[in-house]
N, C-alpha and C. Protein backbone atom coordinates (compact mmCIF):
# COMPACT_ATOMS: atom_id res chain seq x y z
N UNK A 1 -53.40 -31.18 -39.72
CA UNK A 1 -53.37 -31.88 -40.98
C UNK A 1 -52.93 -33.32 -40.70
N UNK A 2 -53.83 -34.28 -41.11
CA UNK A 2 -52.96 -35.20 -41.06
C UNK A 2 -51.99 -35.97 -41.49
N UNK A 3 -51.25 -36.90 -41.35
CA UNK A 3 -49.96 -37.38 -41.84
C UNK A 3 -50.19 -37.51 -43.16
N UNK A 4 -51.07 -38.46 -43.72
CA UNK A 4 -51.36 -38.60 -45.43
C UNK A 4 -51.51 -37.44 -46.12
N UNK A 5 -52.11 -36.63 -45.53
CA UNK A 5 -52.54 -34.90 -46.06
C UNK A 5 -50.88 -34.35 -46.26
N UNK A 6 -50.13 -34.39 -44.96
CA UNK A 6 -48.54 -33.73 -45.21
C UNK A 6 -47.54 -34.11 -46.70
N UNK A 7 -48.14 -35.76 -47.12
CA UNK A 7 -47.34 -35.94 -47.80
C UNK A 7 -48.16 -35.37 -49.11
N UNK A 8 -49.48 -35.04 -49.22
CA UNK A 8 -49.84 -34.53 -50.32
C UNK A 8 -49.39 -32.82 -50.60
N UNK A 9 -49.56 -32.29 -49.58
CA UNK A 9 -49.16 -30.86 -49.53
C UNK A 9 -47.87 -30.40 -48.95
N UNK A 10 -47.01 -30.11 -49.76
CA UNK A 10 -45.74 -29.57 -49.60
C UNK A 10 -45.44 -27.79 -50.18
N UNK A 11 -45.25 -27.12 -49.46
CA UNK A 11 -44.88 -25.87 -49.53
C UNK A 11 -44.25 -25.56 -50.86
N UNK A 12 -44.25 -25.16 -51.87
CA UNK A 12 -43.63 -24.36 -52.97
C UNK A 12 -43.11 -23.31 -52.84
N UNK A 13 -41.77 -22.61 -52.82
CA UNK A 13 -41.66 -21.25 -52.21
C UNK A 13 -40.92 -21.19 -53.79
N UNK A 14 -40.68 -19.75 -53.78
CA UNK A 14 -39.77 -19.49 -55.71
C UNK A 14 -39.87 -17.41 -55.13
N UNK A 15 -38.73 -17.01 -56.09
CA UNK A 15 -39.04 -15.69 -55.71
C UNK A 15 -39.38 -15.16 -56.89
N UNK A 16 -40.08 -15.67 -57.58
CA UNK A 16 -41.09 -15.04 -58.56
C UNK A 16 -42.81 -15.35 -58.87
N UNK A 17 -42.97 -14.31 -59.56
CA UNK A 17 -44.75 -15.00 -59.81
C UNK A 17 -45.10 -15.87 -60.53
N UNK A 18 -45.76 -16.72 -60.33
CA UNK A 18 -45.75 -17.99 -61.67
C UNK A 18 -46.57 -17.38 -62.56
N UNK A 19 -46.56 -18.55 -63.58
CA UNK A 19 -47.03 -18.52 -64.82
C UNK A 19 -48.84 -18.45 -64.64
N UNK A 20 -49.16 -19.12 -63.70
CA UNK A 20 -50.64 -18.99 -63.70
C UNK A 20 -51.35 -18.24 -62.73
N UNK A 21 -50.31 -17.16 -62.11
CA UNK A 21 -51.02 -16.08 -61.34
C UNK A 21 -50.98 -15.34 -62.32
N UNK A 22 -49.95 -14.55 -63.33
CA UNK A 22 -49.90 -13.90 -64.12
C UNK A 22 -50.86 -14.21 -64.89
N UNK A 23 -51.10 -15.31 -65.49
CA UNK A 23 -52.37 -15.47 -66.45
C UNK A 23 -54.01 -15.04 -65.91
N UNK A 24 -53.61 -15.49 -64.39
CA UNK A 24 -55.05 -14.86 -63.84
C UNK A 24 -55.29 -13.53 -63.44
N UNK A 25 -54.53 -12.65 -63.64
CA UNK A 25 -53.88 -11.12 -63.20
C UNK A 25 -54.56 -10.92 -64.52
N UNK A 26 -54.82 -11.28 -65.73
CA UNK A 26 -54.76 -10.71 -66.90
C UNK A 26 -56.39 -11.31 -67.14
N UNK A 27 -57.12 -11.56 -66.20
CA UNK A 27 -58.84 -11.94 -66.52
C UNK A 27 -59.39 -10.44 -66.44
N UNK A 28 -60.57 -10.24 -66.92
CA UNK A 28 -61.63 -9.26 -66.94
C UNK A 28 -61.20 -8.81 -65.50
N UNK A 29 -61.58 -7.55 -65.29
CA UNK A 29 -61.61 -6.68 -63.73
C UNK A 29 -62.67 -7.49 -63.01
N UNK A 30 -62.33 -7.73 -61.72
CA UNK A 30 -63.41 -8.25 -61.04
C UNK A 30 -63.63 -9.24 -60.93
N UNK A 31 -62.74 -10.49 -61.46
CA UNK A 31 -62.41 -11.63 -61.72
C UNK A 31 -61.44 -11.86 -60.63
N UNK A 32 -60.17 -11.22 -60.34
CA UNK A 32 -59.23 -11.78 -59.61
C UNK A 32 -58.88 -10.22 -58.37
N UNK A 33 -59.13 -10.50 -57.24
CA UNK A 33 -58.60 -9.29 -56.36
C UNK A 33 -58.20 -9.93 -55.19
N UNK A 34 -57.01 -8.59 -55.14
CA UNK A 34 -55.62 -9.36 -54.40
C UNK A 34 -56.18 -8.61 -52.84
N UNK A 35 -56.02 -9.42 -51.78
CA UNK A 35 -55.81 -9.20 -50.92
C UNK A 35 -54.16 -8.44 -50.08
N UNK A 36 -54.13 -7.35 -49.68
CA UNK A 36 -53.19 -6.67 -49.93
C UNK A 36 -52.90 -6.90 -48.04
N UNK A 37 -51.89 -7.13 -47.30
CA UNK A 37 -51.76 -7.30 -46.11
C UNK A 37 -50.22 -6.41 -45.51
N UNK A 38 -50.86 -4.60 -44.89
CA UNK A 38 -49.74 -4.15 -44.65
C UNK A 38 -49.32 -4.05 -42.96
N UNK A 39 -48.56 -3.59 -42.60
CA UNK A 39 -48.60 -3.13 -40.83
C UNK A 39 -48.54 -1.95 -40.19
N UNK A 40 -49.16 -1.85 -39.35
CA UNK A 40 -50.24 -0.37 -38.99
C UNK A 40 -48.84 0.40 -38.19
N UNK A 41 -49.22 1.60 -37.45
CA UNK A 41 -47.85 2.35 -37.26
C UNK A 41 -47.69 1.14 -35.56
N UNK A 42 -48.61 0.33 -35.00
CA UNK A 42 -48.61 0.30 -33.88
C UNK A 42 -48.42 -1.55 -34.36
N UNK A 43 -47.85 -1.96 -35.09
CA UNK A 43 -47.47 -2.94 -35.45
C UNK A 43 -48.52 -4.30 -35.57
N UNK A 44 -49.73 -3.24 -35.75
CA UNK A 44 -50.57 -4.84 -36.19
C UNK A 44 -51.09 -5.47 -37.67
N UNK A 45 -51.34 -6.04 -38.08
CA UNK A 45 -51.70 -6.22 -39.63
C UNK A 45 -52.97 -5.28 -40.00
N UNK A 46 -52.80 -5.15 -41.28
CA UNK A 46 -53.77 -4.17 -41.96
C UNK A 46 -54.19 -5.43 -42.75
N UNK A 47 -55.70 -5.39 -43.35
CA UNK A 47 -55.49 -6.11 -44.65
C UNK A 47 -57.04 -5.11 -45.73
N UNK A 48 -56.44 -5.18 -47.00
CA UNK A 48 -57.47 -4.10 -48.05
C UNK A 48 -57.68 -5.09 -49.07
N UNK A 49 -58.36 -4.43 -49.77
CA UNK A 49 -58.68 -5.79 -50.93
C UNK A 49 -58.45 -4.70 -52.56
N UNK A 50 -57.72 -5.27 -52.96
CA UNK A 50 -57.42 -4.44 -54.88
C UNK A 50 -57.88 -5.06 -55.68
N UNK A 51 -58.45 -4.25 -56.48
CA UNK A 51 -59.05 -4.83 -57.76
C UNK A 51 -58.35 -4.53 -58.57
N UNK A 52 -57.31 -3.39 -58.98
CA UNK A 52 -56.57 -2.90 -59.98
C UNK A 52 -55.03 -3.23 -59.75
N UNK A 53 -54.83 -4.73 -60.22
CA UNK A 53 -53.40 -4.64 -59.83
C UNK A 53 -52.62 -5.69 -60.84
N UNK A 54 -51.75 -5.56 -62.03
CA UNK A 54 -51.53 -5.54 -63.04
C UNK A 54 -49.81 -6.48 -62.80
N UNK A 55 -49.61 -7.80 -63.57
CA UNK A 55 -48.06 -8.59 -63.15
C UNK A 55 -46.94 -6.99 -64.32
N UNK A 56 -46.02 -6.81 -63.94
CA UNK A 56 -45.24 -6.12 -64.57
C UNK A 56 -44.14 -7.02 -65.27
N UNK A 57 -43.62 -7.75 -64.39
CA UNK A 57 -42.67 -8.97 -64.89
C UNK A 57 -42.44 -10.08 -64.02
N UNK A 58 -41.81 -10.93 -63.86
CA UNK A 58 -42.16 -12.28 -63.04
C UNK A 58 -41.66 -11.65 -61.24
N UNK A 59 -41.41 -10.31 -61.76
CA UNK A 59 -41.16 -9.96 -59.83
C UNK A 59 -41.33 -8.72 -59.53
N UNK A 60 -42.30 -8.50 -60.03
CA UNK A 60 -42.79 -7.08 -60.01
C UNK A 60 -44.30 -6.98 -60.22
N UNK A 61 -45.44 -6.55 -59.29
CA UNK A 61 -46.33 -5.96 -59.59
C UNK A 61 -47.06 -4.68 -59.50
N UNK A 62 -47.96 -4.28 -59.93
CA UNK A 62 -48.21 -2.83 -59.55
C UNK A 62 -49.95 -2.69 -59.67
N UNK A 63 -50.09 -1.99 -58.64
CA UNK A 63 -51.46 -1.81 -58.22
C UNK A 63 -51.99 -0.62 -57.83
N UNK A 64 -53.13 0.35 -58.17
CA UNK A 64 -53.61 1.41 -57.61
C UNK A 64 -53.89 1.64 -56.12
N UNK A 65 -53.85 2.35 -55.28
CA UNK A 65 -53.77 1.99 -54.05
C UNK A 65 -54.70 3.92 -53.65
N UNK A 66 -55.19 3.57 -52.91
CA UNK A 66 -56.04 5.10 -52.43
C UNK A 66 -55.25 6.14 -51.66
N UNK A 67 -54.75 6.46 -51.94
CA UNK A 67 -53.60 7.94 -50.69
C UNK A 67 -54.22 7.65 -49.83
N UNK A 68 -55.94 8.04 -49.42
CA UNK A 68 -56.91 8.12 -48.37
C UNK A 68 -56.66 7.00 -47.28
N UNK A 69 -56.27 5.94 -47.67
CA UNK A 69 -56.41 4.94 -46.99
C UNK A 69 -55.74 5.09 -46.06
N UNK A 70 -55.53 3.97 -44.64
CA UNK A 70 -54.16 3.98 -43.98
C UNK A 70 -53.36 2.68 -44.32
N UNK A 71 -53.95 2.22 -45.37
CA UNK A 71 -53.24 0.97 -46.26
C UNK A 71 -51.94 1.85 -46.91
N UNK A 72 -52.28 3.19 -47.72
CA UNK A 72 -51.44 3.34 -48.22
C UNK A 72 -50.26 4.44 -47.45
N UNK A 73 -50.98 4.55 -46.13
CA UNK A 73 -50.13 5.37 -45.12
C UNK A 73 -48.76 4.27 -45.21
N UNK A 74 -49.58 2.85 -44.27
CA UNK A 74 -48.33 1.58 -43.78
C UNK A 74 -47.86 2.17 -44.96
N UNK A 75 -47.60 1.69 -46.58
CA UNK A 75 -47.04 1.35 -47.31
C UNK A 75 -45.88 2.46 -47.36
N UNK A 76 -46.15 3.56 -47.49
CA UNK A 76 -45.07 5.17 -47.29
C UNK A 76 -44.34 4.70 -46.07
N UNK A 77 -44.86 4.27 -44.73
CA UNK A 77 -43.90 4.03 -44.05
C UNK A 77 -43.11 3.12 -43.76
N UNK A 78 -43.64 1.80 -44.16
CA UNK A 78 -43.21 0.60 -43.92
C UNK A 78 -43.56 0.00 -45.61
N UNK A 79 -42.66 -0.22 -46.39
CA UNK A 79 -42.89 -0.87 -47.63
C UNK A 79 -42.99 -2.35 -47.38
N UNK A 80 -42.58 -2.97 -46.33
CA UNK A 80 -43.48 -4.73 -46.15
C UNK A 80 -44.70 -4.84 -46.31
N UNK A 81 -44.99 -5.52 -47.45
CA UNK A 81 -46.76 -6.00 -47.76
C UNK A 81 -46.07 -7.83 -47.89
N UNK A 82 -47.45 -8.42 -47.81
CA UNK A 82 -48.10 -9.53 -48.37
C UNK A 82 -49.24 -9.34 -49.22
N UNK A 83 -49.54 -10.26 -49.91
CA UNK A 83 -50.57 -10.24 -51.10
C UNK A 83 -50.46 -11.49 -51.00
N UNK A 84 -52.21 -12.02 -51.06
CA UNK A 84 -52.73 -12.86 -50.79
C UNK A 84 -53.48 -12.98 -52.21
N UNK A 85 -53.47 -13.90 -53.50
CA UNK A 85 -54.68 -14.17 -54.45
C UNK A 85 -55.02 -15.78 -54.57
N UNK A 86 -56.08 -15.92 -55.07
CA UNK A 86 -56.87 -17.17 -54.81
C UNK A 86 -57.96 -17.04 -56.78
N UNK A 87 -57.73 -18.01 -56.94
CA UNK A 87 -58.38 -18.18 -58.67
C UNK A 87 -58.47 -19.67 -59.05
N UNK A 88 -59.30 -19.71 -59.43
CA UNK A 88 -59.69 -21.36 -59.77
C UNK A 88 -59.02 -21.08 -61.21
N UNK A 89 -58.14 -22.14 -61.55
CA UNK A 89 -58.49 -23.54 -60.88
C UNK A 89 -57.51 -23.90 -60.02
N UNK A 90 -56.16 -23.22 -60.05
CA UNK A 90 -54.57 -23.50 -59.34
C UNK A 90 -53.98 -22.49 -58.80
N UNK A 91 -54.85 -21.21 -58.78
CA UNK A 91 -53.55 -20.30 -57.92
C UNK A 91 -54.22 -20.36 -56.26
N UNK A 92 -53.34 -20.43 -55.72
CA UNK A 92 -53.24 -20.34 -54.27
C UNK A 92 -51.95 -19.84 -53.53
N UNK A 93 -51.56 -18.01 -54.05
CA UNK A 93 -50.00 -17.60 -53.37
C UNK A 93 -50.48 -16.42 -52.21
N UNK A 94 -49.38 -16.79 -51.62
CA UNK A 94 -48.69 -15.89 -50.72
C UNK A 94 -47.19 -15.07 -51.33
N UNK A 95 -47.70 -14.02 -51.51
CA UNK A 95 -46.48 -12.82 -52.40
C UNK A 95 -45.98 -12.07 -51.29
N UNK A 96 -44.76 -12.07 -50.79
CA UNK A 96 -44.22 -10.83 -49.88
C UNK A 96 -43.05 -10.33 -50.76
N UNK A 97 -43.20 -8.83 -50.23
CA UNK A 97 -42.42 -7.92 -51.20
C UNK A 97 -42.07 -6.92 -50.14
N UNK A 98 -41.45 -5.69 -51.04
CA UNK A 98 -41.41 -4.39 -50.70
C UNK A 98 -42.19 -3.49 -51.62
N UNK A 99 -43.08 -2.29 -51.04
CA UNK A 99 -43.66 -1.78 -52.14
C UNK A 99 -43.34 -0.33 -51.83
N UNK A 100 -43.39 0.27 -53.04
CA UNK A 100 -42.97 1.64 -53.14
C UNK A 100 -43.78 2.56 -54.23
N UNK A 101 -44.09 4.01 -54.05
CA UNK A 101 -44.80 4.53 -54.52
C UNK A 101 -43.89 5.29 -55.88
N UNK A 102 -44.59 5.03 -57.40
CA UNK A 102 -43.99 5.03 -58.16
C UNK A 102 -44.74 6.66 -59.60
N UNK A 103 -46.03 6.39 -58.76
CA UNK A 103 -46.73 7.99 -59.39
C UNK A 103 -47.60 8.32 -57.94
N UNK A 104 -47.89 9.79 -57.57
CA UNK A 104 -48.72 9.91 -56.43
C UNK A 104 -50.15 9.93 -56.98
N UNK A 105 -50.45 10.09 -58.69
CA UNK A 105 -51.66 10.71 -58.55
C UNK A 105 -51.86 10.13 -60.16
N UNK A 106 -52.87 9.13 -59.70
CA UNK A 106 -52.82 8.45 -61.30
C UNK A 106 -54.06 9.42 -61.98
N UNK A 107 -53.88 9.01 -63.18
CA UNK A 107 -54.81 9.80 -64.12
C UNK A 107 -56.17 9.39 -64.54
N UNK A 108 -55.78 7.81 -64.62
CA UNK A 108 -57.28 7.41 -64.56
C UNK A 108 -58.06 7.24 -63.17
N UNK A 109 -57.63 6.98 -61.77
CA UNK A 109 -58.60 7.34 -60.82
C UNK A 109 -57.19 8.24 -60.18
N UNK A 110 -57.93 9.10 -59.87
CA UNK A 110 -57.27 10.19 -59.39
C UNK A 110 -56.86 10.39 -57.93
N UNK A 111 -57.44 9.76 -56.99
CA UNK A 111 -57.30 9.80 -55.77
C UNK A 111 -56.53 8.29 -55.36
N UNK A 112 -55.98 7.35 -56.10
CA UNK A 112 -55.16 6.56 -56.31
C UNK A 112 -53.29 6.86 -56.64
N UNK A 113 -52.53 6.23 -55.87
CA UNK A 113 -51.02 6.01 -56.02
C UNK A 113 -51.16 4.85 -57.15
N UNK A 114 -50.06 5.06 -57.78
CA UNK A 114 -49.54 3.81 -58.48
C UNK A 114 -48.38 3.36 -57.61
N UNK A 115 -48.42 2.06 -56.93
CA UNK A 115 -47.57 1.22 -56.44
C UNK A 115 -47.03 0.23 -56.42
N UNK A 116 -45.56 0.23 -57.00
CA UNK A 116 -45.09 -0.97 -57.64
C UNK A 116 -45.08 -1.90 -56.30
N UNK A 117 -44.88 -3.29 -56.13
CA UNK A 117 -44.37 -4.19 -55.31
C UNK A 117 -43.71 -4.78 -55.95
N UNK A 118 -42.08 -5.24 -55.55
CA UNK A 118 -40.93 -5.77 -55.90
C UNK A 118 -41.14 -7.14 -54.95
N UNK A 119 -40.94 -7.92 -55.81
CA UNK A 119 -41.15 -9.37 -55.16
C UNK A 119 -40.50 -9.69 -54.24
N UNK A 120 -40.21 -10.28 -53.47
CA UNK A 120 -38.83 -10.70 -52.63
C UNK A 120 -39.38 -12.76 -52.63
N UNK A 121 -40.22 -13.04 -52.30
CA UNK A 121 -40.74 -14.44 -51.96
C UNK A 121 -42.65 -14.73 -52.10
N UNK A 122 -42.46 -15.93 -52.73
CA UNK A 122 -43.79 -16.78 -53.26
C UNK A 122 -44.29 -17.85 -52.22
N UNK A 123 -45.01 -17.83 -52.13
CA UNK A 123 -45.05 -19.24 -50.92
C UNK A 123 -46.31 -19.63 -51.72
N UNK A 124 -46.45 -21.10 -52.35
CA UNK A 124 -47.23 -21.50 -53.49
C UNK A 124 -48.68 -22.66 -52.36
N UNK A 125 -49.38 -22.08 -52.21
CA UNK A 125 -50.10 -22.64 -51.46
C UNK A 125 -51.40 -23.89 -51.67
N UNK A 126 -51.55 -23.76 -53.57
CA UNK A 126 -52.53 -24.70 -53.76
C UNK A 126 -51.96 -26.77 -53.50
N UNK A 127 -53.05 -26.75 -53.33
CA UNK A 127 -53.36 -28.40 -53.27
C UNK A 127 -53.53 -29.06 -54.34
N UNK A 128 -52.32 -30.07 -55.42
CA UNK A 128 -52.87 -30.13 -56.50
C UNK A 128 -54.10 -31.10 -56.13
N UNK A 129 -54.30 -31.64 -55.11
CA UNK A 129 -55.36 -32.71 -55.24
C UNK A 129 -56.94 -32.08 -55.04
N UNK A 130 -56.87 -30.39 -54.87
CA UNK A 130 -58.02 -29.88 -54.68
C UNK A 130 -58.40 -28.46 -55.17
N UNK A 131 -58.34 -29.05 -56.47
CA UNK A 131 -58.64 -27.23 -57.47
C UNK A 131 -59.61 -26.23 -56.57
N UNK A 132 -58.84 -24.86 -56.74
CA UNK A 132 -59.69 -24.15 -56.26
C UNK A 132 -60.80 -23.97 -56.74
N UNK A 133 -62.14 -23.69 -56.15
CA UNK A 133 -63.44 -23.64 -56.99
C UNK A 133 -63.63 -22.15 -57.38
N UNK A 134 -63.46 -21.00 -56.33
CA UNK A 134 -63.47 -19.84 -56.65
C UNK A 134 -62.52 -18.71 -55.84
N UNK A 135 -62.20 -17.59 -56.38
CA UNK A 135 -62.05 -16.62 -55.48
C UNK A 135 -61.93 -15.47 -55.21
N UNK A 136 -61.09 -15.08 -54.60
CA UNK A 136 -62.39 -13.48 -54.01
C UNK A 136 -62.53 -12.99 -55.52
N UNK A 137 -63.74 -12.62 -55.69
CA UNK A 137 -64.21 -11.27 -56.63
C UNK A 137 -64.85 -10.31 -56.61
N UNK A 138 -64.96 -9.44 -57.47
CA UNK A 138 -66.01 -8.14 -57.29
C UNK A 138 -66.89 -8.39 -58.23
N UNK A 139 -68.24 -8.00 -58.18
CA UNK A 139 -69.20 -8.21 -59.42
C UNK A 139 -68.97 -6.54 -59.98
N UNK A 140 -68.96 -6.50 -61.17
CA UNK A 140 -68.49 -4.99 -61.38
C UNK A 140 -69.81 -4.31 -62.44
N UNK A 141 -70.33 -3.34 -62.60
CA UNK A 141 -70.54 -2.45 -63.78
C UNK A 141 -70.00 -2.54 -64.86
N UNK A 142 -70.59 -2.47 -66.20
CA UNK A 142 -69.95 -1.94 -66.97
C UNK A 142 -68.71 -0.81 -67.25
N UNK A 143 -69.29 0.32 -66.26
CA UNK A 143 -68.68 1.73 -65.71
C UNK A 143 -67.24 1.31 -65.12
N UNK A 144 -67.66 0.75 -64.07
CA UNK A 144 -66.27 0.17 -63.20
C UNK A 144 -65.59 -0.58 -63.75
N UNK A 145 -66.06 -1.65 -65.00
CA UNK A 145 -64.63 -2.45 -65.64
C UNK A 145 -64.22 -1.63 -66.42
N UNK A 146 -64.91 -0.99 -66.98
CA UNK A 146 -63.67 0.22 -68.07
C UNK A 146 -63.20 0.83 -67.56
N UNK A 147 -63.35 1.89 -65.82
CA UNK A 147 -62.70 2.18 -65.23
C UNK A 147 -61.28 1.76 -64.87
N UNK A 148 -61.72 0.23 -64.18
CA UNK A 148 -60.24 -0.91 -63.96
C UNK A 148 -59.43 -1.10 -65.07
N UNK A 149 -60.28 -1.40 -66.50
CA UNK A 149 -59.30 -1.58 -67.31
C UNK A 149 -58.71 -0.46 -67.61
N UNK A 150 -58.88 0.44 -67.74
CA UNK A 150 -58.02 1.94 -67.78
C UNK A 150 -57.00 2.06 -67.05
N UNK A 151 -57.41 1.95 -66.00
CA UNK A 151 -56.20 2.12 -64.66
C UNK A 151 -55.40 0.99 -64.64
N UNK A 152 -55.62 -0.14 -64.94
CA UNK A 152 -54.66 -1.41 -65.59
C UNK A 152 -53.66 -0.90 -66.29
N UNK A 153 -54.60 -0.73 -67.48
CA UNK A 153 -53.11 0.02 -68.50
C UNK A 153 -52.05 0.90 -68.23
N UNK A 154 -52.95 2.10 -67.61
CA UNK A 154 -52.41 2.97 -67.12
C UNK A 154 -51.16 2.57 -65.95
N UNK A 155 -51.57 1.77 -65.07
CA UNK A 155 -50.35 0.82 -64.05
C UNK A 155 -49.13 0.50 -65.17
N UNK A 156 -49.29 -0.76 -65.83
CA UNK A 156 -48.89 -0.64 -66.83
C UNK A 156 -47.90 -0.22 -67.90
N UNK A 157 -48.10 1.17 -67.91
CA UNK A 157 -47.53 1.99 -68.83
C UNK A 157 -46.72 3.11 -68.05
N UNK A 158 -46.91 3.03 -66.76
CA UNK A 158 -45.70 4.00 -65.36
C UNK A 158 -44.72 3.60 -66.02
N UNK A 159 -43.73 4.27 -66.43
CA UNK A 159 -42.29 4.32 -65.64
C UNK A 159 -41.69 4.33 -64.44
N UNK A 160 -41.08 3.41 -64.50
CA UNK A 160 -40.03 3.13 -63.35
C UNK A 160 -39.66 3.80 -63.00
């Protein structure tokens, strides 16, 4: 980076979620999916991609996660994740937490955990001088957004 670039981009760290990830957490399904980054039993990074994953409060989120996976193996054994989201026009975070399994067997997709992540640190990564244009999404079905939005709510509406 160069020197003029350093003084434009300065690190934001906060141990909560801002105001405009939460707002983008709350677009249509398929609009915003979090890159989920856990560590394997042999200590290398995992990374999965969620579409169903819902702000609970400024340090708390919760997301459906597949038992099947070995995403959600790391997570049973090692609760360190990162979460990675990207949304035009200003979010650009890095979320590290601890995550923990809070239902084994959700109701609206069934072969899904509900898993809270407890915030611990934000690392705020956008550039105000360079809105994001887009990011990751899923193009979805009709079928599959009422699906997501179900299982949203359903996240949602867990007890602690």
């Amino acid at each position: 980076m160069s020197r003029s670039m350093q003084g434009q981009h300065r690190q934001r760290h906060t141990d909560h979620l801002p105001d405009a990830l939460i707002e983008a957490l709350r677009r249509p399904p398929g609009e915003v999916v979090a890159i989920v980054s856990t560590v394997d039993d042999d200590g290398a990074p995992r990374t999965a991609t969620f579409g169903a994953m819902v702000p609970i409060s400024p340090t708390a989120l919760r997301c459906a996660c597949n038992r099947g996976h070995a995403t959600y193996d790391n997570l049973l054994r090692d609760g360190r994740v990162m979460v990675a989201m990207f949304a035009a026009p200003d979010v650009a975070v890095g979320i590290r937490g601890r995550a923990r399994v809070l239902k084994q067997r959700m109701d609206t997709l069934p072969d899904n955990a509900v898993v809270q992540i407890d915030v611990d640190h934000v690392k705020d990564d956008h550039m105000p001088m360079a809105p994001i244009a887009s990011g990751v999404t899923y193009t979805v079905s009709e079928q599959m957004a009422a699906n997501l939005t179900a299982a949203n709510e359903e996240l949602a509406a867990v007890d602690r």
